[in-house]
PDB file of N, CA and C in Angstrom:
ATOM      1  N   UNK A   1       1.709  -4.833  15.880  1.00  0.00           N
ATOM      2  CA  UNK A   1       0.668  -4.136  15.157  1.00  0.00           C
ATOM      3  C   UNK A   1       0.126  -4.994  14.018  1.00  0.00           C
ATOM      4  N   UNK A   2       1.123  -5.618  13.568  1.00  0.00           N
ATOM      5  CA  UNK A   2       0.441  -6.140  12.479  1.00  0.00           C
ATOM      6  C   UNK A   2      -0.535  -7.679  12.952  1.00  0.00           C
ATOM      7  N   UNK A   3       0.200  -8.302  13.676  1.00  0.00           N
ATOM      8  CA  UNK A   3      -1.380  -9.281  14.588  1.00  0.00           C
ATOM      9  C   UNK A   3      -2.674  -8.462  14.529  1.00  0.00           C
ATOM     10  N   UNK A   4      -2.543  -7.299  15.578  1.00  0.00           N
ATOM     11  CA  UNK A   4      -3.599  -6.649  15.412  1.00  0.00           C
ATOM     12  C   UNK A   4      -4.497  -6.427  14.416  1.00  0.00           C
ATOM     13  N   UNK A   5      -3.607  -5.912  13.551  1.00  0.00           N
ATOM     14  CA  UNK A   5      -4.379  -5.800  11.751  1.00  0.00           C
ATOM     15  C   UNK A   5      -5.214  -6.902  11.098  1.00  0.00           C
ATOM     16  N   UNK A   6      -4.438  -8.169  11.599  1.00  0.00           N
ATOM     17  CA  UNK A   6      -4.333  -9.355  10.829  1.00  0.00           C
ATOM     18  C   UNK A   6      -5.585  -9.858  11.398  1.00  0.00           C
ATOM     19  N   UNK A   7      -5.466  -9.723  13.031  1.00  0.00           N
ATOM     20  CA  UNK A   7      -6.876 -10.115  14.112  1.00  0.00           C
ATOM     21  C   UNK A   7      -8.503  -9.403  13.032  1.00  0.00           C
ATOM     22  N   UNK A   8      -8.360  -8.387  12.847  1.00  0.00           N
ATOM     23  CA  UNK A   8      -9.349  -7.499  12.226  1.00  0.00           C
ATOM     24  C   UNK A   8      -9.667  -8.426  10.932  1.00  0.00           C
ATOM     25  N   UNK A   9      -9.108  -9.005  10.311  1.00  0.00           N
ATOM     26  CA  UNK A   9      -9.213  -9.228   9.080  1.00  0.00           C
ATOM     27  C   UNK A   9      -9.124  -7.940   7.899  1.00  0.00           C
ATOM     28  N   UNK A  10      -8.101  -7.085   7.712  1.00  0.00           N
ATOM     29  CA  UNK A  10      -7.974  -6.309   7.101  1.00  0.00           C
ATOM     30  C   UNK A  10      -6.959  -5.964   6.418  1.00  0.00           C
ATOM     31  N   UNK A  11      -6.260  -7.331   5.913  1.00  0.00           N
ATOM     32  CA  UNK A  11      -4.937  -7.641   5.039  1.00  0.00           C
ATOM     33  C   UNK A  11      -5.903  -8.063   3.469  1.00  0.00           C
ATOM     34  N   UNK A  12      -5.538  -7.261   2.849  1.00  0.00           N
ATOM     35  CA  UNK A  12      -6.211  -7.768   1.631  1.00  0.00           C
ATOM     36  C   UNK A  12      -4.618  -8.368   0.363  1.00  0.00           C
ATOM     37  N   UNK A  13      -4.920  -9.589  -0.039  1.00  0.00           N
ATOM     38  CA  UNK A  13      -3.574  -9.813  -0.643  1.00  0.00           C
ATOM     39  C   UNK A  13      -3.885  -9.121  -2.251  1.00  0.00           C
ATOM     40  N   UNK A  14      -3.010  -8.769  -3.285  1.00  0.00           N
ATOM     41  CA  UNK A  14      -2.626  -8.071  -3.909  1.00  0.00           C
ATOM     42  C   UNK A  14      -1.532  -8.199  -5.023  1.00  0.00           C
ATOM     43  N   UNK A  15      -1.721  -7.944  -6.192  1.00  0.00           N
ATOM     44  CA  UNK A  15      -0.756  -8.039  -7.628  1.00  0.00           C
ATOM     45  C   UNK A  15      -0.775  -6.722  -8.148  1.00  0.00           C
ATOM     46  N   UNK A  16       0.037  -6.248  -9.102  1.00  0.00           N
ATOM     47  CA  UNK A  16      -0.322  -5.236 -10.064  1.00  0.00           C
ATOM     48  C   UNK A  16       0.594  -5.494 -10.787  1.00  0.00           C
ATOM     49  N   UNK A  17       0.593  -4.805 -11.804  1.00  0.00           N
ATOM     50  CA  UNK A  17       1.493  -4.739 -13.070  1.00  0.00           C
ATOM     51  C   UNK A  17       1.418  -3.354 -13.151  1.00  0.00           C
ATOM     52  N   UNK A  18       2.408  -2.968 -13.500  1.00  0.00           N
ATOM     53  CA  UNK A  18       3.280  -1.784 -13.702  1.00  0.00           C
ATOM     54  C   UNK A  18       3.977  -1.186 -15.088  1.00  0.00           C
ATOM     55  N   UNK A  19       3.707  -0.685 -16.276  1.00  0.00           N
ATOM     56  CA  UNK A  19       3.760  -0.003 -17.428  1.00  0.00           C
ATOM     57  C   UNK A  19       4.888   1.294 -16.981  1.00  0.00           C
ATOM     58  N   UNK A  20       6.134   1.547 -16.964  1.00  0.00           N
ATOM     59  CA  UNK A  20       6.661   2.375 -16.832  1.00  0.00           C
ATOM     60  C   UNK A  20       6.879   3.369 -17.966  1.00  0.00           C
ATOM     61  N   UNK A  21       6.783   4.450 -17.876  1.00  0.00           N
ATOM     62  CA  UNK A  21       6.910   5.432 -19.235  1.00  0.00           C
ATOM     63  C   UNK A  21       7.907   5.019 -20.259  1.00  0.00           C
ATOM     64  N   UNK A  22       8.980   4.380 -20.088  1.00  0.00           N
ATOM     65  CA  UNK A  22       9.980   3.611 -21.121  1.00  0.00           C
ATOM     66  C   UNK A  22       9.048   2.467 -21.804  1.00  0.00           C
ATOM     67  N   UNK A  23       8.185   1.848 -21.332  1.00  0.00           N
ATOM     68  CA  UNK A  23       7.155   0.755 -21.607  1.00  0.00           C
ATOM     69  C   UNK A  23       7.829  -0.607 -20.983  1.00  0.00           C
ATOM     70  N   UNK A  24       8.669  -0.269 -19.717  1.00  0.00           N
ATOM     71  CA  UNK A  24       9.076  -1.436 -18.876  1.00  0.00           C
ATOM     72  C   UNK A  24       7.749  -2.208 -18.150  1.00  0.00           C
ATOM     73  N   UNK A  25       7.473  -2.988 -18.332  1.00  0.00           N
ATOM     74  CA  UNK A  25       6.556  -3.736 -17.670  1.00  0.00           C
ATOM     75  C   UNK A  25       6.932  -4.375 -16.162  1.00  0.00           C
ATOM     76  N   UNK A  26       7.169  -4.284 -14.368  1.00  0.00           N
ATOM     77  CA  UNK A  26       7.071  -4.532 -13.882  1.00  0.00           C
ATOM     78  C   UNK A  26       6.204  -5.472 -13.302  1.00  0.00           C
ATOM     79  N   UNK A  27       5.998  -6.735 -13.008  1.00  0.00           N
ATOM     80  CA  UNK A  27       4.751  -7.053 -12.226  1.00  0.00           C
ATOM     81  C   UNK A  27       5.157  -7.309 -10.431  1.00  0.00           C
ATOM     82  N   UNK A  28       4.339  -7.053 -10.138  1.00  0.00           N
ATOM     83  CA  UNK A  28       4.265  -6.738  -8.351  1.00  0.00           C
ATOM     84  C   UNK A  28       3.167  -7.778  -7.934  1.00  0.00           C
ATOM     85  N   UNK A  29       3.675  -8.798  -7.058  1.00  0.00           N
ATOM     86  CA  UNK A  29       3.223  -9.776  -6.768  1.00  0.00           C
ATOM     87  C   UNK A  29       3.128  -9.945  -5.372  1.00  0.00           C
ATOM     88  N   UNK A  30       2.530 -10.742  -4.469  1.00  0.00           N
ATOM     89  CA  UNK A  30       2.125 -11.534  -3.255  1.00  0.00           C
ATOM     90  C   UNK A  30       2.566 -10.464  -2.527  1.00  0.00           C
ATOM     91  N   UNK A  31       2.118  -9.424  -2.757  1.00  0.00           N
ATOM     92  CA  UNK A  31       1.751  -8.696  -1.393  1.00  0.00           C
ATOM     93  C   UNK A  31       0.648  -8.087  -1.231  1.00  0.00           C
ATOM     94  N   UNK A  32       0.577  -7.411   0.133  1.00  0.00           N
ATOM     95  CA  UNK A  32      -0.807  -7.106   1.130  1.00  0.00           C
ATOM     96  C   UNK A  32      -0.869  -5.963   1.348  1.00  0.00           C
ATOM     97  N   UNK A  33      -2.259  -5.767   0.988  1.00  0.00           N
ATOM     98  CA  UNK A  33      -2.562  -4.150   1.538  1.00  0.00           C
ATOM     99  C   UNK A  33      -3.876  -4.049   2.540  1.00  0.00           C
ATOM    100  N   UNK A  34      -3.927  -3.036   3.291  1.00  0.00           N
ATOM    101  CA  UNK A  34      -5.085  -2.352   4.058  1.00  0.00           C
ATOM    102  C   UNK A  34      -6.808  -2.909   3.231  1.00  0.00           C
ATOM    103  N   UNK A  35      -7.725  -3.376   3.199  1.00  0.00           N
ATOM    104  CA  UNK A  35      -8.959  -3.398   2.653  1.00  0.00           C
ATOM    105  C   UNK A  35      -9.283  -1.765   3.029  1.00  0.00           C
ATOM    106  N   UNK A  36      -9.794  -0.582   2.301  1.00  0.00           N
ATOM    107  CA  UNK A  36      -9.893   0.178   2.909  1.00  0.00           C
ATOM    108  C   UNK A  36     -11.504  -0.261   3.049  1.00  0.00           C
ATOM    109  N   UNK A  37     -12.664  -0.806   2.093  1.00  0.00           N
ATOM    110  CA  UNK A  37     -13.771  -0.814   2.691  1.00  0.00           C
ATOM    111  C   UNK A  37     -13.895  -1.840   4.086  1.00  0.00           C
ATOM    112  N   UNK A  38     -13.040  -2.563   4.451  1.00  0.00           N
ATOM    113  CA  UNK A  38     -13.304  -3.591   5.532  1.00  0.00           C
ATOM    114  C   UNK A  38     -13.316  -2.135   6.913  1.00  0.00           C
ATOM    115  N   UNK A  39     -12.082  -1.747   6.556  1.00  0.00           N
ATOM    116  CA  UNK A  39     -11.205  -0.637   7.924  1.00  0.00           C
ATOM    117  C   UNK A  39     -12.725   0.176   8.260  1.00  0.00           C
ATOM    118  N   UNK A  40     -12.824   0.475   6.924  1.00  0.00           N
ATOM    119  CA  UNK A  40     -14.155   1.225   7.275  1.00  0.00           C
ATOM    120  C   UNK A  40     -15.386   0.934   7.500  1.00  0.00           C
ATOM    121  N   UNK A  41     -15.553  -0.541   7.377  1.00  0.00           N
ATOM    122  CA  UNK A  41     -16.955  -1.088   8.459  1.00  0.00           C
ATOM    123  C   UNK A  41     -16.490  -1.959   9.627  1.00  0.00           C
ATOM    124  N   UNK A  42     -15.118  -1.072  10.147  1.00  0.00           N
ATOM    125  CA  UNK A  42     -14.620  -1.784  11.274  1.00  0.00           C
ATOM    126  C   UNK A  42     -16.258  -1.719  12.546  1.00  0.00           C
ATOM    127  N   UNK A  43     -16.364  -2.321  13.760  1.00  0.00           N
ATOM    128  CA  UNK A  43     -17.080  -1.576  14.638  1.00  0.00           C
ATOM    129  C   UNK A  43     -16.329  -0.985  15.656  1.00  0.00           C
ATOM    130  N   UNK A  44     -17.178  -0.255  16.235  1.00  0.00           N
ATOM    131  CA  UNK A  44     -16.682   0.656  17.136  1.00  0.00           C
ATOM    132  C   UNK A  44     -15.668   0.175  17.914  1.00  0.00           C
ATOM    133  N   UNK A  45     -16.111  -1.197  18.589  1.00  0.00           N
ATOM    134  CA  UNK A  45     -15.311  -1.934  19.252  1.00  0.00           C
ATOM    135  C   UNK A  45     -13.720  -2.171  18.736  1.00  0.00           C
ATOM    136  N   UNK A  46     -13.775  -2.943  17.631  1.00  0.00           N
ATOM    137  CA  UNK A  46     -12.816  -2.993  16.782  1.00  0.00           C
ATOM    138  C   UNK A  46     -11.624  -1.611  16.639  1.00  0.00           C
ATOM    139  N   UNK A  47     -12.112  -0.707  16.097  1.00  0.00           N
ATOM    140  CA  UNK A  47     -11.677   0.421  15.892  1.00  0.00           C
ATOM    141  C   UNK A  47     -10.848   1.064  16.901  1.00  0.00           C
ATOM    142  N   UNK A  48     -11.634   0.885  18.145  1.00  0.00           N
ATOM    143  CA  UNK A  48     -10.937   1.154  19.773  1.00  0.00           C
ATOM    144  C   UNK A  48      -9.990   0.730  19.843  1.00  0.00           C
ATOM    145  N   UNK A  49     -10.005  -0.995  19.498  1.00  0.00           N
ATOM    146  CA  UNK A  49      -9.295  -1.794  19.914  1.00  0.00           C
ATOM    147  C   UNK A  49      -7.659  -1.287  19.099  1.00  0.00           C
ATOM    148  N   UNK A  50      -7.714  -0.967  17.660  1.00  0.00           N
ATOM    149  CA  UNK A  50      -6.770  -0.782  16.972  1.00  0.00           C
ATOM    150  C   UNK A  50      -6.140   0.894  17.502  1.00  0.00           C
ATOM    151  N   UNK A  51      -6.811   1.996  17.870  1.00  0.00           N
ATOM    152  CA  UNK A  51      -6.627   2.777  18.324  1.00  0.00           C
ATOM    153  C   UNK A  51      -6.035   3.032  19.532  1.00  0.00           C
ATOM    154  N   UNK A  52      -6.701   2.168  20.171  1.00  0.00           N
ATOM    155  CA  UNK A  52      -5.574   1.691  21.726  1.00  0.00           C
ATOM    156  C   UNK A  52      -4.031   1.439  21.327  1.00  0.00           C
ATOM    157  N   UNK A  53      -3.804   0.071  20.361  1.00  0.00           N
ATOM    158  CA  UNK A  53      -2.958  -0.720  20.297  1.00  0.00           C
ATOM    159  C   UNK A  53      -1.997   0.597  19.321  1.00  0.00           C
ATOM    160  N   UNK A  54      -2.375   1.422  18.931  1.00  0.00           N
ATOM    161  CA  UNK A  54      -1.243   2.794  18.487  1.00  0.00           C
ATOM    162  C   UNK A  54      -1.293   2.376  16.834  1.00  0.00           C
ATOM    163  N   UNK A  55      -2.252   1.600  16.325  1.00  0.00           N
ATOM    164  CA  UNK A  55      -1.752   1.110  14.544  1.00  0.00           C
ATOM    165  C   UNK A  55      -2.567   2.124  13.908  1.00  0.00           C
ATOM    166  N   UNK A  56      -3.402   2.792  14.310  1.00  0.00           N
ATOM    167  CA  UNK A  56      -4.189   3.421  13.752  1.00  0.00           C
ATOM    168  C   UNK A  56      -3.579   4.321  12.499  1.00  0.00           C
ATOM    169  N   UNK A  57      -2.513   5.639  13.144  1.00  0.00           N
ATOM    170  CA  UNK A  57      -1.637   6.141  12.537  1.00  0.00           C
ATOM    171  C   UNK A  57      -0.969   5.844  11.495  1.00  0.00           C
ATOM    172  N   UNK A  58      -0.850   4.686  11.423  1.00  0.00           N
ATOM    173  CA  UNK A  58       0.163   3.442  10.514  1.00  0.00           C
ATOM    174  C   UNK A  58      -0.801   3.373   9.794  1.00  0.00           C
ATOM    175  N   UNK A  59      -1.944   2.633  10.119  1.00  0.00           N
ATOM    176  CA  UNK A  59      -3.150   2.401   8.916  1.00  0.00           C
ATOM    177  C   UNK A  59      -3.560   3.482   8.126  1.00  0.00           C
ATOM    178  N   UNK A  60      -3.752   4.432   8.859  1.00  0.00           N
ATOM    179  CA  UNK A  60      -4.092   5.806   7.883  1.00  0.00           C
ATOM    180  C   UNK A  60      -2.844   6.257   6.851  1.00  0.00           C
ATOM    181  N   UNK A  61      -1.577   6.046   7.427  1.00  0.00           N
ATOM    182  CA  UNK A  61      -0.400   6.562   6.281  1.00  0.00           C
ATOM    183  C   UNK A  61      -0.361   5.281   5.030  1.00  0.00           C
ATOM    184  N   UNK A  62      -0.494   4.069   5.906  1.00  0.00           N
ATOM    185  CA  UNK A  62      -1.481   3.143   4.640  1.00  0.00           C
ATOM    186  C   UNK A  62      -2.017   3.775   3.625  1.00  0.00           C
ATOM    187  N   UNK A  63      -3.345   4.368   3.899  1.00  0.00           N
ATOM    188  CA  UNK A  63      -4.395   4.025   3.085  1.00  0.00           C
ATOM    189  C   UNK A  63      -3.996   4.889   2.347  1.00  0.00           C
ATOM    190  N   UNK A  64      -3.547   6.017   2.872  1.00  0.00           N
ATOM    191  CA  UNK A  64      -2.547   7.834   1.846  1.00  0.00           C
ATOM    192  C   UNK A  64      -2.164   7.398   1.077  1.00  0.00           C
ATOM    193  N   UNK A  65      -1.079   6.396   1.206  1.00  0.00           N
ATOM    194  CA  UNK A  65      -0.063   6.052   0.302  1.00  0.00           C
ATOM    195  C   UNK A  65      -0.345   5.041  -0.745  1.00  0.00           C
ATOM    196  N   UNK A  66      -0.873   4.580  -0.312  1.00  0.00           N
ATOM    197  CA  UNK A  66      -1.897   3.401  -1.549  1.00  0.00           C
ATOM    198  C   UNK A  66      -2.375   4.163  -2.590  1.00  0.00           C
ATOM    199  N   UNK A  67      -2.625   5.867  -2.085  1.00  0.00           N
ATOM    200  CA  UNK A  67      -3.274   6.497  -3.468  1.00  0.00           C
ATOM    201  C   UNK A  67      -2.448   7.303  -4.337  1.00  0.00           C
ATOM    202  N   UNK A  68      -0.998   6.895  -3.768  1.00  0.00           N
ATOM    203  CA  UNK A  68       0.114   7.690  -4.935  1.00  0.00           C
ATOM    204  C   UNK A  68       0.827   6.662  -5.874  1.00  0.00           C
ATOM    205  N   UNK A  69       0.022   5.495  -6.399  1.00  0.00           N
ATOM    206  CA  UNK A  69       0.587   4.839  -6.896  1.00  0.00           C
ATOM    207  C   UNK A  69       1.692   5.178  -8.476  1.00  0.00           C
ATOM    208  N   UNK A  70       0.301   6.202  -8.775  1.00  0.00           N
ATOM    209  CA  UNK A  70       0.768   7.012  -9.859  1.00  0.00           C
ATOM    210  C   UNK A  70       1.786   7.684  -9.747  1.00  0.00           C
ATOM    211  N   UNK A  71       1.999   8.167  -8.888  1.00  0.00           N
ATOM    212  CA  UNK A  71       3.615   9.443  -8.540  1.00  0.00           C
ATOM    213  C   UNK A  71       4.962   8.411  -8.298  1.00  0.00           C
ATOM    214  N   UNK A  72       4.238   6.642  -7.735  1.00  0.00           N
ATOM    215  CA  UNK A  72       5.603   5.948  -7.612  1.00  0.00           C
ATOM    216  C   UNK A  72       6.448   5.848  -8.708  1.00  0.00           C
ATOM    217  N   UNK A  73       4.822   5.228  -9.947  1.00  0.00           N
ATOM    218  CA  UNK A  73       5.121   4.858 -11.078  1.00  0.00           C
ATOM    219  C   UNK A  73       6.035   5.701 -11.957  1.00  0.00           C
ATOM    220  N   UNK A  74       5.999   6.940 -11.785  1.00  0.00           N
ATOM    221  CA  UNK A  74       6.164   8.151 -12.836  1.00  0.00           C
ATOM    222  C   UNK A  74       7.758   8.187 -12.210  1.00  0.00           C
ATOM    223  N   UNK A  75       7.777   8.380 -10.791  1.00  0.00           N
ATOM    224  CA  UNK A  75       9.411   8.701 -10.067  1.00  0.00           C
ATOM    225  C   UNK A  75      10.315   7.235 -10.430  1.00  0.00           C
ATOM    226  N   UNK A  76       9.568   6.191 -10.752  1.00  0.00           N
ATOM    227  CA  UNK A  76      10.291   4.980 -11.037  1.00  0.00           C
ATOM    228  C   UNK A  76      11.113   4.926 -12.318  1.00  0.00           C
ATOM    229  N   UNK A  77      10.048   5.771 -13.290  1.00  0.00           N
ATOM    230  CA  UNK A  77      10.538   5.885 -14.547  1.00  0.00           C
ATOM    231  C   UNK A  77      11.864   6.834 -14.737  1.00  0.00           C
ATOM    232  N   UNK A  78      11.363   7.893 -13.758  1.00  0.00           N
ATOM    233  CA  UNK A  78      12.683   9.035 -14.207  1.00  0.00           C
ATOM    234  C   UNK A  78      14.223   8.044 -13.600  1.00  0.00           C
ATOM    235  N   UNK A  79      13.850   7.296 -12.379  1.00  0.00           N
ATOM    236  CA  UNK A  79      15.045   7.021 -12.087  1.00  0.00           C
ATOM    237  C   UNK A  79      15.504   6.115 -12.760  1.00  0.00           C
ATOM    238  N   UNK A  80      14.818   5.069 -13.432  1.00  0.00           N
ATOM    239  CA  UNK A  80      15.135   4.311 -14.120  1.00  0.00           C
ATOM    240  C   UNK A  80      15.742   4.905 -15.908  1.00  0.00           C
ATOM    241  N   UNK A  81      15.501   6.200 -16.133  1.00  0.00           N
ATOM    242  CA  UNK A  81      15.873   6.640 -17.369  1.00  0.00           C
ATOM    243  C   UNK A  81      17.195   7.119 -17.053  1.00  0.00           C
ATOM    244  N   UNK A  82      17.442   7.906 -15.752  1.00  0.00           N
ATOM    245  CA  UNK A  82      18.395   8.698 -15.076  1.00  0.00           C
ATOM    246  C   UNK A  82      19.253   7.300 -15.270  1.00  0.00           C
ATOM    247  N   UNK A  83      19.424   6.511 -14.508  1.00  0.00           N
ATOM    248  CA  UNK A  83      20.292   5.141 -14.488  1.00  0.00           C
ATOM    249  C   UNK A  83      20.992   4.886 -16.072  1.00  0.00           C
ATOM    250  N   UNK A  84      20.149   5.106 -16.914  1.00  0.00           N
ATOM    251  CA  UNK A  84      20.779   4.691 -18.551  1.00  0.00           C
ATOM    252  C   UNK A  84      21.279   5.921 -18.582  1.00  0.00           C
ATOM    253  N   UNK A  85      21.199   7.032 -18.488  1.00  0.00           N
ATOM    254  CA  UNK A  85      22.131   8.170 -18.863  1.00  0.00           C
ATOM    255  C   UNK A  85      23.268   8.224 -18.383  1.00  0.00           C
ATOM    256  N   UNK A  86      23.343   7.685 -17.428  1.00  0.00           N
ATOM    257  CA  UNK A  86      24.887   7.898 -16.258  1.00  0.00           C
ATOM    258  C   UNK A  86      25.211   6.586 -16.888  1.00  0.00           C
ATOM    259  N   UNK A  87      24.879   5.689 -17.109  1.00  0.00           N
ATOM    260  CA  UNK A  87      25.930   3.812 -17.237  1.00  0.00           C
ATOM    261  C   UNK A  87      25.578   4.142 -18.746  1.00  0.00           C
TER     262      UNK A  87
END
């Protein structure tokens, strides 16, 4: 699946930095996400093609999850506060 993806041109590479509610600074480096505007001027052809090959499903729980970055950030913090309370 991921050839497939990769065939499309629809790996977009990717950083962020991360501010955790303690004021931990994370940075998140050299990885890849979905382009969602590319996916979406896939053509028809294209689109088939990924739909055939079964990634489609995968790409869409992609693009979902790309938009809870905020809920990672926030669950990162509690566990990371939870961790100093117990040690």
């Amino acid at each position: 699946m991921v050839e497939k993806v990769d065939a499309h041109g629809l790996f977009s590479p990717r950083q962020s930095k991360v501010t955790l509610e303690g004021g931990e600074v994370l940075n998140l480096t050299d990885f890849q996400v979905i382009d969602e505007p590319a996916f979406n001027k896939l053509s028809d052809e294209a689109f088939l093609d990924l739909r055939k090959s079964g990634a489609l499903g995968l790409l869409y729980c992609h693009l979902a999850s790309t938009n809870s970055w905020t809920s990672l950030v926030h669950q990162a913090s509690l566990r990371k506060s939870d961790g100093v309370k117990s040690g």
